[in-house]
C-alpha atoms as a PDB file:
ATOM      1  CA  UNK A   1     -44.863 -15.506   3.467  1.00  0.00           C
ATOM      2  CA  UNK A   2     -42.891 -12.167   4.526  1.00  0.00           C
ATOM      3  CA  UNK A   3     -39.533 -12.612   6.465  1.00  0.00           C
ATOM      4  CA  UNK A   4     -38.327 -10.050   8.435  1.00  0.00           C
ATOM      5  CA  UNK A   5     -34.539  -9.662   9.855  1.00  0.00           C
ATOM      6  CA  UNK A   6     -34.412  -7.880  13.340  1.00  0.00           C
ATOM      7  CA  UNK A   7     -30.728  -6.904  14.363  1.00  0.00           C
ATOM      8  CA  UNK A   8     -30.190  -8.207  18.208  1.00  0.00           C
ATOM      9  CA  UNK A   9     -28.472  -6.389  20.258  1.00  0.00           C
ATOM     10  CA  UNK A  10     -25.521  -8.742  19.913  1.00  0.00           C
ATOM     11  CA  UNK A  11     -25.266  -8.695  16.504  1.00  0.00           C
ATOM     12  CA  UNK A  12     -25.355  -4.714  16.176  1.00  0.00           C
ATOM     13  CA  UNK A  13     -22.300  -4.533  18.348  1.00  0.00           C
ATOM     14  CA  UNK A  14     -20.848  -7.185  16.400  1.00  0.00           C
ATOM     15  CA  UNK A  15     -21.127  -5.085  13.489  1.00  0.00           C
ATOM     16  CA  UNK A  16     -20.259  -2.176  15.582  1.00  0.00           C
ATOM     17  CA  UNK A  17     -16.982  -3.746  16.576  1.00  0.00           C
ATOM     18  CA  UNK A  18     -16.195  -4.838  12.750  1.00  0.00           C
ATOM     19  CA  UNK A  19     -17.184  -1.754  11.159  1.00  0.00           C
ATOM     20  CA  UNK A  20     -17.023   0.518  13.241  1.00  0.00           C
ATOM     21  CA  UNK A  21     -14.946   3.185  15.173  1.00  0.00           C
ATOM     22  CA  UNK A  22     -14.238   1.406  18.334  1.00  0.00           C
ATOM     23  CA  UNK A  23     -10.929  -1.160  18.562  1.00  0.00           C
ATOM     24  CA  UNK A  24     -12.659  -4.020  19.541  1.00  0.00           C
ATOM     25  CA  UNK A  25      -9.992  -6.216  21.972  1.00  0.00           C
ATOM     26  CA  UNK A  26      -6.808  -6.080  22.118  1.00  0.00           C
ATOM     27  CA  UNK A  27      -4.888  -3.090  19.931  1.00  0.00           C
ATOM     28  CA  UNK A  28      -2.452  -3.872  16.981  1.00  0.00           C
ATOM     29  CA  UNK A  29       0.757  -5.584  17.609  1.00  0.00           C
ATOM     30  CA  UNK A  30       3.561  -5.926  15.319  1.00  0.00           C
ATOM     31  CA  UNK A  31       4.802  -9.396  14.437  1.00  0.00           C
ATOM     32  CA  UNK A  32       1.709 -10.840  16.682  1.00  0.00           C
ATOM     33  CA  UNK A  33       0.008 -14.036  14.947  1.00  0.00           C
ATOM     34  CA  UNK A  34      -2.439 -12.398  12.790  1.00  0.00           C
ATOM     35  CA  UNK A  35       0.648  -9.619  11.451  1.00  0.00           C
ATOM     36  CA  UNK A  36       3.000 -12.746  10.647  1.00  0.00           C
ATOM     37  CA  UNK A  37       0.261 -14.894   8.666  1.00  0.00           C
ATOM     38  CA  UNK A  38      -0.246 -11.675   6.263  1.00  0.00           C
ATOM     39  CA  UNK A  39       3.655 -11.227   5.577  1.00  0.00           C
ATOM     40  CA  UNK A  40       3.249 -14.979   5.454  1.00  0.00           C
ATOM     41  CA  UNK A  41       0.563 -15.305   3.026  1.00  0.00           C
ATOM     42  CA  UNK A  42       2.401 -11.810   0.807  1.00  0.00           C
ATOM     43  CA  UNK A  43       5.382 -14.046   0.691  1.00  0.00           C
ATOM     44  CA  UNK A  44       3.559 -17.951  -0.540  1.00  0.00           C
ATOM     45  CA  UNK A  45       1.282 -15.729  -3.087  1.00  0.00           C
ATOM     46  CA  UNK A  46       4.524 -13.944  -4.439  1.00  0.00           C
ATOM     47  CA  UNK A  47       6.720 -17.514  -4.849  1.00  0.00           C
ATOM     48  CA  UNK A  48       3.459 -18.829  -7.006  1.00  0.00           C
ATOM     49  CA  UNK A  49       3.257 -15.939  -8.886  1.00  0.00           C
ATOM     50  CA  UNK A  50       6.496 -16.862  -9.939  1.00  0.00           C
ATOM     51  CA  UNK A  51       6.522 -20.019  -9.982  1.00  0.00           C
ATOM     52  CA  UNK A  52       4.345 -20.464 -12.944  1.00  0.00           C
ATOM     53  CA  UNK A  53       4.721 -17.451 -14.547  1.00  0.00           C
ATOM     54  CA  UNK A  54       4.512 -19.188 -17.866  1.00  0.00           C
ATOM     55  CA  UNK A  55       1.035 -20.448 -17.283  1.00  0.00           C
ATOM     56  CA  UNK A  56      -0.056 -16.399 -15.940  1.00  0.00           C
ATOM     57  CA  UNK A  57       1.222 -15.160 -19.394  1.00  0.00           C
ATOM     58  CA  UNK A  58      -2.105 -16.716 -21.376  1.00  0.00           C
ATOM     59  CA  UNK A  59      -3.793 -13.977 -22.395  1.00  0.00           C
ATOM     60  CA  UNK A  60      -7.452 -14.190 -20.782  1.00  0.00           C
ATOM     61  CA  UNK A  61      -5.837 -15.416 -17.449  1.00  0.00           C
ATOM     62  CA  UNK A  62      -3.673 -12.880 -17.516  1.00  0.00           C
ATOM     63  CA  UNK A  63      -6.599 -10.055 -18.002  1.00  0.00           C
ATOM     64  CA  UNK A  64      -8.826 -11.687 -15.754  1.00  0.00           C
ATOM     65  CA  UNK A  65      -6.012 -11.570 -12.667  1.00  0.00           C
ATOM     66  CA  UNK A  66      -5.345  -7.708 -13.229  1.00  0.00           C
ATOM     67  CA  UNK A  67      -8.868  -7.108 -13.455  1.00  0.00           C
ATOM     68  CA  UNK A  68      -9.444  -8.653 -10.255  1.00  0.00           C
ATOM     69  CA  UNK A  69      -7.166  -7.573  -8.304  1.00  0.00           C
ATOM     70  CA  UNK A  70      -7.481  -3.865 -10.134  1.00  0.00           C
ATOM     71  CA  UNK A  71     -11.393  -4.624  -8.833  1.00  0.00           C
ATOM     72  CA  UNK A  72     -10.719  -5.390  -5.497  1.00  0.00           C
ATOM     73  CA  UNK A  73      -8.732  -2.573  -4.548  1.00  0.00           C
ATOM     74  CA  UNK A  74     -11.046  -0.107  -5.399  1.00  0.00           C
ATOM     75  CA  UNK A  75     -13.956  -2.023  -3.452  1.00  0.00           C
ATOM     76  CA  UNK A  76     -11.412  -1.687  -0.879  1.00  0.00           C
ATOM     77  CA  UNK A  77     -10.548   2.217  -0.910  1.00  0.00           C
ATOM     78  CA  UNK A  78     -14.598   2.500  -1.424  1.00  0.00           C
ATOM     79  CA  UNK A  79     -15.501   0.536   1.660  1.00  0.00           C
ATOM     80  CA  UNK A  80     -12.744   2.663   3.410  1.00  0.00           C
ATOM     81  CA  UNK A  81     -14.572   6.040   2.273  1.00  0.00           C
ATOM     82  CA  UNK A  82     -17.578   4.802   3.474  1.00  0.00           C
ATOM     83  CA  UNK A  83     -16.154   3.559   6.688  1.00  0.00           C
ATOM     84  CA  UNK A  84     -15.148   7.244   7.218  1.00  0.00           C
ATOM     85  CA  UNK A  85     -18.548   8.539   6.392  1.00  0.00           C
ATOM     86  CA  UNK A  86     -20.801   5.743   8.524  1.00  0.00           C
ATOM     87  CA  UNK A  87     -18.232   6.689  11.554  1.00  0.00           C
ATOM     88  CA  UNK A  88     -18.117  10.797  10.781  1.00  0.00           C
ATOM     89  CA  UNK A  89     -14.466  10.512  10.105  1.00  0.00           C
ATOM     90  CA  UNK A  90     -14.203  11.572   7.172  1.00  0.00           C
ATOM     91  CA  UNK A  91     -11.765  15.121   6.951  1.00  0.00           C
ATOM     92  CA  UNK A  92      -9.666  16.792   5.072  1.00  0.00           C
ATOM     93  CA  UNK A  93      -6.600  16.879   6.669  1.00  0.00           C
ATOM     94  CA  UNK A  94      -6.766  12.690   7.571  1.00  0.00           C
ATOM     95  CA  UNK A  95      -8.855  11.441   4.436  1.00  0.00           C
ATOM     96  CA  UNK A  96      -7.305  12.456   1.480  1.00  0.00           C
ATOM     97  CA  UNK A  97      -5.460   9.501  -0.497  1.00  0.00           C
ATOM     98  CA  UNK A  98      -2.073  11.543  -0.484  1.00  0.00           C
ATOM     99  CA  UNK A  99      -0.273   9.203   2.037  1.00  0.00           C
ATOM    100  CA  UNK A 100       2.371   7.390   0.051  1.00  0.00           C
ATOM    101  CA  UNK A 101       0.502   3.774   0.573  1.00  0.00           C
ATOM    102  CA  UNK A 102      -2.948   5.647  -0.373  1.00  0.00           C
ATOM    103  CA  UNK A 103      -1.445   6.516  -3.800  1.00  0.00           C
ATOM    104  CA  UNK A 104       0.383   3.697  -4.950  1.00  0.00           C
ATOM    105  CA  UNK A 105      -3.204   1.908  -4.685  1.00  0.00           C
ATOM    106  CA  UNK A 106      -4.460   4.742  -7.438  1.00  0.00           C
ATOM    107  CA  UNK A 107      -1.486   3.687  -9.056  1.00  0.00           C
ATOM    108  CA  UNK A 108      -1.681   0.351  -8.736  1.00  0.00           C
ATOM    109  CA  UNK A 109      -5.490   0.438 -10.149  1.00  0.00           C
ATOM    110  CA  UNK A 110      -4.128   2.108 -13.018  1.00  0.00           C
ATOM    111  CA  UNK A 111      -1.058   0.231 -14.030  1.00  0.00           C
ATOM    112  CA  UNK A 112      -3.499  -3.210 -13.872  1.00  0.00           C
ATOM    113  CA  UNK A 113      -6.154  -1.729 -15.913  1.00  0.00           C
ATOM    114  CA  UNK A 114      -3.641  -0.074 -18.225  1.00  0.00           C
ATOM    115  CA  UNK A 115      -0.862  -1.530 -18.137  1.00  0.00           C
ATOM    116  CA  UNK A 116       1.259   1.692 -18.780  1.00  0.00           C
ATOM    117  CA  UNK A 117       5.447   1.319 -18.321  1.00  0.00           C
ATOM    118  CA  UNK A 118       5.626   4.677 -17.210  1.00  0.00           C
ATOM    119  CA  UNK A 119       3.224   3.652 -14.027  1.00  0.00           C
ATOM    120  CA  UNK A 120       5.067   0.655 -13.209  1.00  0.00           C
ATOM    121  CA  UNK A 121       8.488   2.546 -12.993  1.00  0.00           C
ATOM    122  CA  UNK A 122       6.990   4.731 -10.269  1.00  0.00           C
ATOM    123  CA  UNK A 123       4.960   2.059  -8.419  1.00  0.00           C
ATOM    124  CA  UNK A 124       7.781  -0.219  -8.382  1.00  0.00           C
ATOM    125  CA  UNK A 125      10.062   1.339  -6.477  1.00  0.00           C
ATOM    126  CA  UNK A 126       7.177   3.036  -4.570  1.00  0.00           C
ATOM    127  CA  UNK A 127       5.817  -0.368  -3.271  1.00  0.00           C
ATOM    128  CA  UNK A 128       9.392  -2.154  -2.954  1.00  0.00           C
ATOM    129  CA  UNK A 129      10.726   0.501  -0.979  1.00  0.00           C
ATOM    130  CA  UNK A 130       7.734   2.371   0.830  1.00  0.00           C
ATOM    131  CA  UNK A 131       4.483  -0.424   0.696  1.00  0.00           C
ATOM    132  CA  UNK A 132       6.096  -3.141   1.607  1.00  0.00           C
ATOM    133  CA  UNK A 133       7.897  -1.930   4.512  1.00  0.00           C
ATOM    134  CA  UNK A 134       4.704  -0.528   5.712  1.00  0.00           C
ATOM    135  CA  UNK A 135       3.711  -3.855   5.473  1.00  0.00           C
ATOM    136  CA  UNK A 136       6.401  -5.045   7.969  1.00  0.00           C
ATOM    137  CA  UNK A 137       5.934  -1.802  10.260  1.00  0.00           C
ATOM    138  CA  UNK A 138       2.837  -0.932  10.173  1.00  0.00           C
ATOM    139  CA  UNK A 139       1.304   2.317  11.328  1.00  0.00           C
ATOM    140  CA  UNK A 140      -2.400   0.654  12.426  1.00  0.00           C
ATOM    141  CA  UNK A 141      -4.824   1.023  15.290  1.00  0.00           C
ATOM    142  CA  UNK A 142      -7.123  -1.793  14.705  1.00  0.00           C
ATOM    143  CA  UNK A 143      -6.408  -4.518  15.075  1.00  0.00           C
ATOM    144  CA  UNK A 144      -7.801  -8.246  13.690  1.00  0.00           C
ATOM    145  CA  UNK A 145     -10.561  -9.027  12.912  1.00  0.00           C
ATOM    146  CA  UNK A 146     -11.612  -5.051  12.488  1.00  0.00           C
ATOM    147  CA  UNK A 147     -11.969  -3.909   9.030  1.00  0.00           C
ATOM    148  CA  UNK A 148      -9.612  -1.688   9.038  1.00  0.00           C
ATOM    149  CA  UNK A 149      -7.010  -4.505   9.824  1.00  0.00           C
ATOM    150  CA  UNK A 150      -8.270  -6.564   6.526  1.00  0.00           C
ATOM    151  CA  UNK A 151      -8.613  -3.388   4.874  1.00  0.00           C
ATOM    152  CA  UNK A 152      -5.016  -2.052   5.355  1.00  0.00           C
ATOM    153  CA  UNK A 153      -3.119  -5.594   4.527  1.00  0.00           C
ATOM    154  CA  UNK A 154      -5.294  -6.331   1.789  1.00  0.00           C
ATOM    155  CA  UNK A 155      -4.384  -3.249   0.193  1.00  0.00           C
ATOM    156  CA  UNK A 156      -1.074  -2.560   0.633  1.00  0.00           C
ATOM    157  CA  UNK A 157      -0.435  -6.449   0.368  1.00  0.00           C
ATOM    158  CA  UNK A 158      -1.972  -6.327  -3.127  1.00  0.00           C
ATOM    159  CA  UNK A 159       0.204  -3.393  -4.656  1.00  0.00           C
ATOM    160  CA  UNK A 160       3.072  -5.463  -3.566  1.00  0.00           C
ATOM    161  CA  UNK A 161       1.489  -8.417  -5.132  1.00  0.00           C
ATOM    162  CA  UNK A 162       0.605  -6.660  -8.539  1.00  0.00           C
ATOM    163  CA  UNK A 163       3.965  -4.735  -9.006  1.00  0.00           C
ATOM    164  CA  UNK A 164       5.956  -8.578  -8.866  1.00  0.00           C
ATOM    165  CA  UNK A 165       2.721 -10.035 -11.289  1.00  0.00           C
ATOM    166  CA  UNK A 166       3.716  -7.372 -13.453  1.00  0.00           C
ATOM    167  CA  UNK A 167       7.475  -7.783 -12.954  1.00  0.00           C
ATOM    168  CA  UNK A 168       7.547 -11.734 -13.306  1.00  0.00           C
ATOM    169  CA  UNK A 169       4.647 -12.079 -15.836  1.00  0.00           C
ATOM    170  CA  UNK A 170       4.230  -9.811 -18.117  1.00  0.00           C
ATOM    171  CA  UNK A 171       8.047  -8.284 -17.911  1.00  0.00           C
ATOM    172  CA  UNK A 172       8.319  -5.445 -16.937  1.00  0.00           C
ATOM    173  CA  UNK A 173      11.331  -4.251 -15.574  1.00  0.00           C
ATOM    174  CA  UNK A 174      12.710  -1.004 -13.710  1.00  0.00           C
ATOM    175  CA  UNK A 175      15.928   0.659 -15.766  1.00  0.00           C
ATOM    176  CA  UNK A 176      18.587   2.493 -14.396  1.00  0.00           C
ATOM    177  CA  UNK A 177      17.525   5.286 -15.181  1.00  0.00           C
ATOM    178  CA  UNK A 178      14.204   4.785 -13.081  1.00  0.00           C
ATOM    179  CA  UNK A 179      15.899   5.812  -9.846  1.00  0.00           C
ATOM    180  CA  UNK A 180      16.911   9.201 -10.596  1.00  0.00           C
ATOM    181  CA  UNK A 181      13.303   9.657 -12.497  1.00  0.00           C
ATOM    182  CA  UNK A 182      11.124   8.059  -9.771  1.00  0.00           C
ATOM    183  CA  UNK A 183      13.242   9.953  -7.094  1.00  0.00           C
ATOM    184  CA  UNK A 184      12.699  13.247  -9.017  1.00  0.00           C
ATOM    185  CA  UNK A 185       8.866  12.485  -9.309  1.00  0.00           C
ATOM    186  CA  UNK A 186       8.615  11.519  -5.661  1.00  0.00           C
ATOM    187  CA  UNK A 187      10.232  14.856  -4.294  1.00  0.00           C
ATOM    188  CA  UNK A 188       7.792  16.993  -6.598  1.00  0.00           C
ATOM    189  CA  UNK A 189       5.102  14.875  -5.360  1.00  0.00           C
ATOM    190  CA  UNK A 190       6.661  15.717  -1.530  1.00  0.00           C
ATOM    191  CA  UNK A 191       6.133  19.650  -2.456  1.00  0.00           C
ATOM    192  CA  UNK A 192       2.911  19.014  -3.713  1.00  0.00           C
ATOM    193  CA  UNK A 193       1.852  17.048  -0.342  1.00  0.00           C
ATOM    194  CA  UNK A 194       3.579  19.455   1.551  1.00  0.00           C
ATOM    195  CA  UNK A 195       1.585  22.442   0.258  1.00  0.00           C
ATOM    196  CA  UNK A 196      -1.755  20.867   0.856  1.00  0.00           C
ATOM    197  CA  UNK A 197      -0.927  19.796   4.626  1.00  0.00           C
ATOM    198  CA  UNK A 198      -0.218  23.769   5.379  1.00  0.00           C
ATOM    199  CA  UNK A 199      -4.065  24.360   3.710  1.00  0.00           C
ATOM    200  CA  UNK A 200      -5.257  21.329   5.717  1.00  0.00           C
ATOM    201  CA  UNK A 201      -3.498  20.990   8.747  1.00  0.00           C
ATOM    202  CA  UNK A 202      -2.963  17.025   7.692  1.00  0.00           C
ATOM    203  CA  UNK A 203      -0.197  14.923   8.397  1.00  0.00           C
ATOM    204  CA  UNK A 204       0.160  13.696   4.962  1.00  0.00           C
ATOM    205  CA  UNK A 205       3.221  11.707   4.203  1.00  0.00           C
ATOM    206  CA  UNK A 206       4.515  11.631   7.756  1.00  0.00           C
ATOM    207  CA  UNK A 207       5.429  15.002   6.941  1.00  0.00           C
ATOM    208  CA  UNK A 208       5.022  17.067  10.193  1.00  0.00           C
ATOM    209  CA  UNK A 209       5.517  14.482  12.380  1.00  0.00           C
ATOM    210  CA  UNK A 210       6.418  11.488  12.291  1.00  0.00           C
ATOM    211  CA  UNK A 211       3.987   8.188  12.592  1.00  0.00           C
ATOM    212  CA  UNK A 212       3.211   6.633  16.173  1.00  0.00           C
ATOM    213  CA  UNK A 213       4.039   3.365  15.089  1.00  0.00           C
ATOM    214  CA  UNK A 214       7.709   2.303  15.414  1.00  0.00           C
ATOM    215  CA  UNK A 215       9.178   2.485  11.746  1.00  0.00           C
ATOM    216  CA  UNK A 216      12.433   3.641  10.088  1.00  0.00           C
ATOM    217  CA  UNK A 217      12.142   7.378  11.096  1.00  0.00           C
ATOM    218  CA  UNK A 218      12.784   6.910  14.884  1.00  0.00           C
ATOM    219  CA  UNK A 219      16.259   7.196  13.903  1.00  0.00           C
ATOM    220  CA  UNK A 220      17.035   9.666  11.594  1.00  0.00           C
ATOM    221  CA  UNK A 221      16.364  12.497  13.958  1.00  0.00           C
ATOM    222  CA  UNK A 222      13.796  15.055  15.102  1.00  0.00           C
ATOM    223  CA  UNK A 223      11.742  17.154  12.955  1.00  0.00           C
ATOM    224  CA  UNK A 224      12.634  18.460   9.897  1.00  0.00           C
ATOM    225  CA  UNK A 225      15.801  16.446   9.811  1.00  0.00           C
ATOM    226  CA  UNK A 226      14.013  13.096   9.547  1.00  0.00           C
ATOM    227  CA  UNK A 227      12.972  14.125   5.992  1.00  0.00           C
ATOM    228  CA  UNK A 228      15.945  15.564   4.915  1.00  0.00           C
ATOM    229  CA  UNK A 229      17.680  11.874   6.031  1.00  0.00           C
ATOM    230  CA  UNK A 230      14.411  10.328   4.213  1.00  0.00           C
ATOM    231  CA  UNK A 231      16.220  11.493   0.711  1.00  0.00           C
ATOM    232  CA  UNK A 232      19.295   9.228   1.385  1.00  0.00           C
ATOM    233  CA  UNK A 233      17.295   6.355   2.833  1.00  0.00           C
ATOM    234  CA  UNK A 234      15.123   6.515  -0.692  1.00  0.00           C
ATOM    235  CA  UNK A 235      18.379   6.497  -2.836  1.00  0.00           C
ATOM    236  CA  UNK A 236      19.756   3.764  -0.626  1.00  0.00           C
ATOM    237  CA  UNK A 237      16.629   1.799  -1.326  1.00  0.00           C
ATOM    238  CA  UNK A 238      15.902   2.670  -4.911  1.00  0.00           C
ATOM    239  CA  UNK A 239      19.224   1.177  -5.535  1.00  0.00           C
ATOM    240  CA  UNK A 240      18.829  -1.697  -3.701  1.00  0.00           C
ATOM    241  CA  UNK A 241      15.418  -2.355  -5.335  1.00  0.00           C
ATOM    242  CA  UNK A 242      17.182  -2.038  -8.684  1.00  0.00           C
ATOM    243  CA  UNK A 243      20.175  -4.147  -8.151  1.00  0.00           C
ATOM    244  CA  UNK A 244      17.906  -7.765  -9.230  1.00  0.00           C
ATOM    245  CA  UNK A 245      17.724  -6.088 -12.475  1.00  0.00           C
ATOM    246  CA  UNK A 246      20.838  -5.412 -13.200  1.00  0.00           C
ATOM    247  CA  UNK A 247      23.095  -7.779 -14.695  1.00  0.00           C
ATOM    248  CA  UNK A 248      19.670  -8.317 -16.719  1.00  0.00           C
ATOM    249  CA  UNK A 249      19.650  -4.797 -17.522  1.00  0.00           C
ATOM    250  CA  UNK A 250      23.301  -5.007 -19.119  1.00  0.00           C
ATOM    251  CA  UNK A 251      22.620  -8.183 -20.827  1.00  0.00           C
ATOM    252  CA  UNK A 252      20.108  -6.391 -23.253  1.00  0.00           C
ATOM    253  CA  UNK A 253      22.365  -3.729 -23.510  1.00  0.00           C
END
């Protein structure tokens, strides 16, 4: 006996509102219910991380949790290429993964799957300092339960989440030297961005204007200065994001 499934009206704009291009209800708004339960849930998964650590370190548990998290983040930046092809989004100056957030992912995939050093020195201070307070500011349009909500927490949430499994774990740690290396990398990377937004028209790292969303930049000045103050705010926060390490650091020195 043949089954067939015939989409009702209801359930196509269901879909439409989930998937698709249209904000379904009300738009995003920071520390609302859904935007406090994600910090929330960031926070309880980070404390059990840590708090058993030891138990992580066994070697099959230990692959199996970077795998899967390594997994689901590029299901997630796939479903988010497709959602920009099913809604004829997708362009070159908006869709590139060159937005800080965007690349850290990359990174992220790569550090689990690898577990290089070198990548963890870069995405450590890139998620401290620029993921996770994306992740308290957010620059989002959609807002729950739209895919784009789960899609933007989920990801950014997990960088956050791998770079502390990968801190508290397996040990890896940031050195001093990291902060003048990692800054170094992340202004070359700046050029680099900068070049292709003048070939693209994009936006890419915020760095032709600045985002909609309320965030850090409001007040460090109008355009170009903002970006110029951005280079003190990043040594600021480097710092700040190596000072846990540091009495460590000296003690194995």
């Amino acid at each position: 006996m043949a089954y067939s499934y015939i989409k009702t009206e209801k359930e196509g704009s269901n879909m439409k509102g989930f998937f698709g291009v249209q904000n379904q209800g009300n738009a995003f708004r920071a520390f609302s219910y859904p935007h406090m339960s994600v910090i929330l849930i960031v926070f309880l998964v980070s404390i059990l991380i840590y708090r058993f650590r030891e138990q992580l370190r066994e070697n099959k548990i230990n692959r199996f949790i970077r795998y899967a998290m390594g997994t689901i983040l590029f299901i997630q930046q796939s479903l988010l290429y497709l959602w920009y092809h099913v809604n004829g989004l997708w362009s070159i100056a908006v869709s590139l993964p060159l937005n800080l957030c965007e690349a850290a992912v990359i990174l992220c995939i790569v550090l689990l799957l690898t577990q290089s050093k070198r990548v963890y020195e870069v995405l450590y201070f890139w998620a401290m300092c620029g993921v996770f307070s994306a992740i308290i500011t957010p620059d989002l349009g959609y807002n729950f339960p739209h895919f784009m909500f789960y899609h933007f927490f989920i990801t950014h949430g997990l960088v956050v989440i791998a770079v502390l499994f990968m801190t508290f774990v397996n040990g890896y740690r940031p050195q001093k030297s990291s902060i003048g290396r990692v800054l170094i990398i992340t202004n070359l990377y700046m050029i680099f961005v900068a070049f292709v937004n003048i070939f693209t028209g994009g936006n890419y790292l915020f760095l032709r204007q600045k985002p909609s969303a309320f965030s850090i930049m409001d007040y460090l000045g109008p355009w170009p200065w903002y970006i110029l103050s951005l280079e003190g705010v990043a040594l600021v926060a480097f710092i700040l994001a190596y000072l846990p390490f540091r009495k460590e650091f000296h003690k194995h020195t």
